[in-house]
C-alpha atoms as a PDB file:
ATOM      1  CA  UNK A   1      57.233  63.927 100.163  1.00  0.00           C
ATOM      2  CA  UNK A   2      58.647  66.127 102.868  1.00  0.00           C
ATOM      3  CA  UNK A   3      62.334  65.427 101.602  1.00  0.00           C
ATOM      4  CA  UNK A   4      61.799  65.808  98.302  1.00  0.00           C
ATOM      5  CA  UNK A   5      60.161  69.600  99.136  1.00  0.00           C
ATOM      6  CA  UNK A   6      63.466  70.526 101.440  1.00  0.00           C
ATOM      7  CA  UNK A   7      66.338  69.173  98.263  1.00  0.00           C
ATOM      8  CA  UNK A   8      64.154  71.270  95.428  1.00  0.00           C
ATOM      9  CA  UNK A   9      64.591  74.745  98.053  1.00  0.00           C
ATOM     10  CA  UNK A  10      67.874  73.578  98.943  1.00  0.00           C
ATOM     11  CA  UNK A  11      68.516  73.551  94.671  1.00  0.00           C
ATOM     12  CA  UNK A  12      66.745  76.488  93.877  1.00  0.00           C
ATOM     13  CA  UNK A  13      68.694  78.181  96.256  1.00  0.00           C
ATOM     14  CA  UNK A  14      71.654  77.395  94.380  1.00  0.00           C
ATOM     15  CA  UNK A  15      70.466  78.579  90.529  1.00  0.00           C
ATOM     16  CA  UNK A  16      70.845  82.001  90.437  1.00  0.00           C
ATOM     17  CA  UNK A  17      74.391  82.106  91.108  1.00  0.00           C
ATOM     18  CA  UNK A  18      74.976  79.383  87.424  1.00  0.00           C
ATOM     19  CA  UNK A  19      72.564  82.370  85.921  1.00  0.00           C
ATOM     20  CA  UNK A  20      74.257  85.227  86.940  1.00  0.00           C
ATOM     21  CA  UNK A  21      77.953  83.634  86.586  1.00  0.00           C
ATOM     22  CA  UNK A  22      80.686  85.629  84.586  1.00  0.00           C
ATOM     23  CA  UNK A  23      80.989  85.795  80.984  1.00  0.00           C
ATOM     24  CA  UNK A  24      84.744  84.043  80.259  1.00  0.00           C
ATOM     25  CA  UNK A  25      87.566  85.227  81.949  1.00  0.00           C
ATOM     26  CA  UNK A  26      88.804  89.257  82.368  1.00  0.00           C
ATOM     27  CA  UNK A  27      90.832  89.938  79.085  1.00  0.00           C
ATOM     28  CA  UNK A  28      93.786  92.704  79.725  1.00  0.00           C
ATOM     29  CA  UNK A  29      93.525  93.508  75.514  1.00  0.00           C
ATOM     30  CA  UNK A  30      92.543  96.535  76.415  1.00  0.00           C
ATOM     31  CA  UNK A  31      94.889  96.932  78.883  1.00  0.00           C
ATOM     32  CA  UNK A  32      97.190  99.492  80.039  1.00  0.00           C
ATOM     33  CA  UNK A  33     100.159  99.151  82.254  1.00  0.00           C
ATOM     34  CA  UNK A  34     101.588 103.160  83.643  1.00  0.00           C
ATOM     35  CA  UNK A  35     105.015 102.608  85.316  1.00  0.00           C
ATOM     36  CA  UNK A  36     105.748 106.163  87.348  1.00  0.00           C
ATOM     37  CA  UNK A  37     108.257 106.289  89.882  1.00  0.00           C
ATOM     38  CA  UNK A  38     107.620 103.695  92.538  1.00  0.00           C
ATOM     39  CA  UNK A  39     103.847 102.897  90.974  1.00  0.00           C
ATOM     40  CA  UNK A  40     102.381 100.740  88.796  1.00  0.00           C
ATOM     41  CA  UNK A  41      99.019 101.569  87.117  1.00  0.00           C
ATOM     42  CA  UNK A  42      97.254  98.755  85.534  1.00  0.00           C
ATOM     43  CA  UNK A  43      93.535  99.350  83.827  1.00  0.00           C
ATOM     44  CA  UNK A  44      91.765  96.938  81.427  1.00  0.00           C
ATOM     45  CA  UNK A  45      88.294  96.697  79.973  1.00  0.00           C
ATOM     46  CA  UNK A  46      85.536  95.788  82.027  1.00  0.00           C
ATOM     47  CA  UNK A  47      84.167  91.989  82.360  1.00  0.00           C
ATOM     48  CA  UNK A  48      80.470  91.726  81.360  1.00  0.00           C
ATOM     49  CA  UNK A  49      78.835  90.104  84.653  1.00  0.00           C
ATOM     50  CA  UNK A  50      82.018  91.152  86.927  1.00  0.00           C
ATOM     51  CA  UNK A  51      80.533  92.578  90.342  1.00  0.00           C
ATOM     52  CA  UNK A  52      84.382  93.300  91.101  1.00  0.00           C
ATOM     53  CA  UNK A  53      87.621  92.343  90.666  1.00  0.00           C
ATOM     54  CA  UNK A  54      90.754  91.026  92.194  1.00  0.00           C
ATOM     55  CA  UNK A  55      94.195  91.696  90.973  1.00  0.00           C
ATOM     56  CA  UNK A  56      97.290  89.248  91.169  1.00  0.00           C
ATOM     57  CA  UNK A  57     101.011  90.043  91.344  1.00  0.00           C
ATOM     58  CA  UNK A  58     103.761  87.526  90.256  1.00  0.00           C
ATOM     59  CA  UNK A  59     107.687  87.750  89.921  1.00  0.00           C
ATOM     60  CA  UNK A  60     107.541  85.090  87.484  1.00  0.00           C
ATOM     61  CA  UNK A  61     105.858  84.612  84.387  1.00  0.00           C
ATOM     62  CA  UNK A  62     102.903  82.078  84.373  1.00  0.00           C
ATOM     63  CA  UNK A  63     103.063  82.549  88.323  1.00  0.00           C
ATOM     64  CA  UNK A  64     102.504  81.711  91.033  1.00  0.00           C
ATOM     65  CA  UNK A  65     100.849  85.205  91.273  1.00  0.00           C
ATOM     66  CA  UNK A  66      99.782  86.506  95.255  1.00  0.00           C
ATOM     67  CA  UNK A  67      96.267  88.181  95.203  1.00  0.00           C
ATOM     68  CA  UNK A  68      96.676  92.354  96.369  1.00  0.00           C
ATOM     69  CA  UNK A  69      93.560  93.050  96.313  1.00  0.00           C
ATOM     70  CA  UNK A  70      90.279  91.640  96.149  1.00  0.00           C
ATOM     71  CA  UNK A  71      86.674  93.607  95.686  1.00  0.00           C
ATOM     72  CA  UNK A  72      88.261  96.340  93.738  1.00  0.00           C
ATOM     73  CA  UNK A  73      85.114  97.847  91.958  1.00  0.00           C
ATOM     74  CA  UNK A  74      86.467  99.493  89.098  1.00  0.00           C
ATOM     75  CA  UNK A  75      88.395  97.863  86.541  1.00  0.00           C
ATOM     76  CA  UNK A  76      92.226  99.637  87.438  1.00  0.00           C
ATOM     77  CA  UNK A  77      94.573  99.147  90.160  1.00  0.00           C
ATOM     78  CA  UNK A  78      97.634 100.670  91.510  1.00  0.00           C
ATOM     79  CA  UNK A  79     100.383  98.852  92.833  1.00  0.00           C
ATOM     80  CA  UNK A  80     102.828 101.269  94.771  1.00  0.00           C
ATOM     81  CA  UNK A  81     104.980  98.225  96.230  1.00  0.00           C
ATOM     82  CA  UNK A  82     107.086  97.642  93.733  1.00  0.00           C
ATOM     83  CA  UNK A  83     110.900  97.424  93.825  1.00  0.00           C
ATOM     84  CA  UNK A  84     113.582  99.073  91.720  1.00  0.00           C
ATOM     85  CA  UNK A  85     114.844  96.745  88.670  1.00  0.00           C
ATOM     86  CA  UNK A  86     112.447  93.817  89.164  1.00  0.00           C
ATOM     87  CA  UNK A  87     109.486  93.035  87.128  1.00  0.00           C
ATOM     88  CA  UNK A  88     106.246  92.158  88.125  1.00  0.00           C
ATOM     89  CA  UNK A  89     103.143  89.892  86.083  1.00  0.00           C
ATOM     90  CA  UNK A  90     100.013  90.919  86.775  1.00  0.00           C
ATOM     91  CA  UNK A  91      96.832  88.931  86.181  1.00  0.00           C
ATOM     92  CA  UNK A  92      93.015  89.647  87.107  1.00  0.00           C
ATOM     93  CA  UNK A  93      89.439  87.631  87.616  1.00  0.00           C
ATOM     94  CA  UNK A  94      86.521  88.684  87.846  1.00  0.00           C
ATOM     95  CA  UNK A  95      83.989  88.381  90.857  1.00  0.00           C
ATOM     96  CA  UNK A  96      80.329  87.760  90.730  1.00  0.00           C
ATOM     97  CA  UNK A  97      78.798  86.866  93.846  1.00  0.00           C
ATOM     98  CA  UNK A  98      80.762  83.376  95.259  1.00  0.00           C
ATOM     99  CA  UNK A  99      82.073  82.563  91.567  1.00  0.00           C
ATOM    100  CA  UNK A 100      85.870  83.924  90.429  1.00  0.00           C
ATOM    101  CA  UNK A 101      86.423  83.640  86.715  1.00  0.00           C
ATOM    102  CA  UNK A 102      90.026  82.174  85.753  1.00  0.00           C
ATOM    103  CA  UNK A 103      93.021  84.677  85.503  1.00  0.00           C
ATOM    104  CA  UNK A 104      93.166  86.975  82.678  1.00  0.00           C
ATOM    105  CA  UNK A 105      96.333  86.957  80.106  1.00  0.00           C
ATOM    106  CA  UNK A 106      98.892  88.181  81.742  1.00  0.00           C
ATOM    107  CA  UNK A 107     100.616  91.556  82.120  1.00  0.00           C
ATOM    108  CA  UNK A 108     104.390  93.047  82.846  1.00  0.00           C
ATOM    109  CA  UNK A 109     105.843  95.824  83.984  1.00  0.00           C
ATOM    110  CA  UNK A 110     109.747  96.594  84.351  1.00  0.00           C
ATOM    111  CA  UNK A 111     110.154  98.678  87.368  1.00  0.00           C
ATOM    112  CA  UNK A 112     113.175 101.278  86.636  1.00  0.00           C
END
């Protein structure tokens, strides 16, 4: 009886993260992408469930994408290292808690 008490804690510790998890992934419809200069502004609609987000950065379409930043609150990020004549893919999750949703679509910009 003692075991059984210690794996239904153990359990029920685990529960609340499946009931608080993310709805789908981060969708960048209602995205924007602002090249300026030597910047890259990228915004998109909030995630229902998202605590935060992290953003990913690609030179190649479908990836692989590096993560530059991670915890980012509010759904927009700047990039300001970008290079002259390249472009860049962009793709975000969503964070709640320990659970990431999948990468959003994904976005370009064409650095001038």
């Amino acid at each position: 009886m003692k075991r059984l008490f210690t794996i239904c804690i153990i359990l029920g510790g685990l529960s609340p993260s499946w009931t608080q998890g993310i709805q789908g992934n981060v969708t960048l419809s209602g995205a924007t992408i602002v090249v300026t200069g030597h910047c890259v502004t990228l915004t998109w609609t909030a995630s229902q469930g998202a605590i935060s987000y992290n953003t990913y950065r690609g030179t190649v379409s479908g990836g692989p994408y590096v993560r530059l930043a991670s915890g980012t609150l509010n759904p927009t990020y700047a990039d300001s290292q970008v290079t002259h004549g390249q472009t860049f893919y962009y793709v975000v999750t969503a964070v709640n808690g320990n659970s990431e949703s999948g990468y959003s679509n994904e976005a370009s910009a064409l650095i001038p």
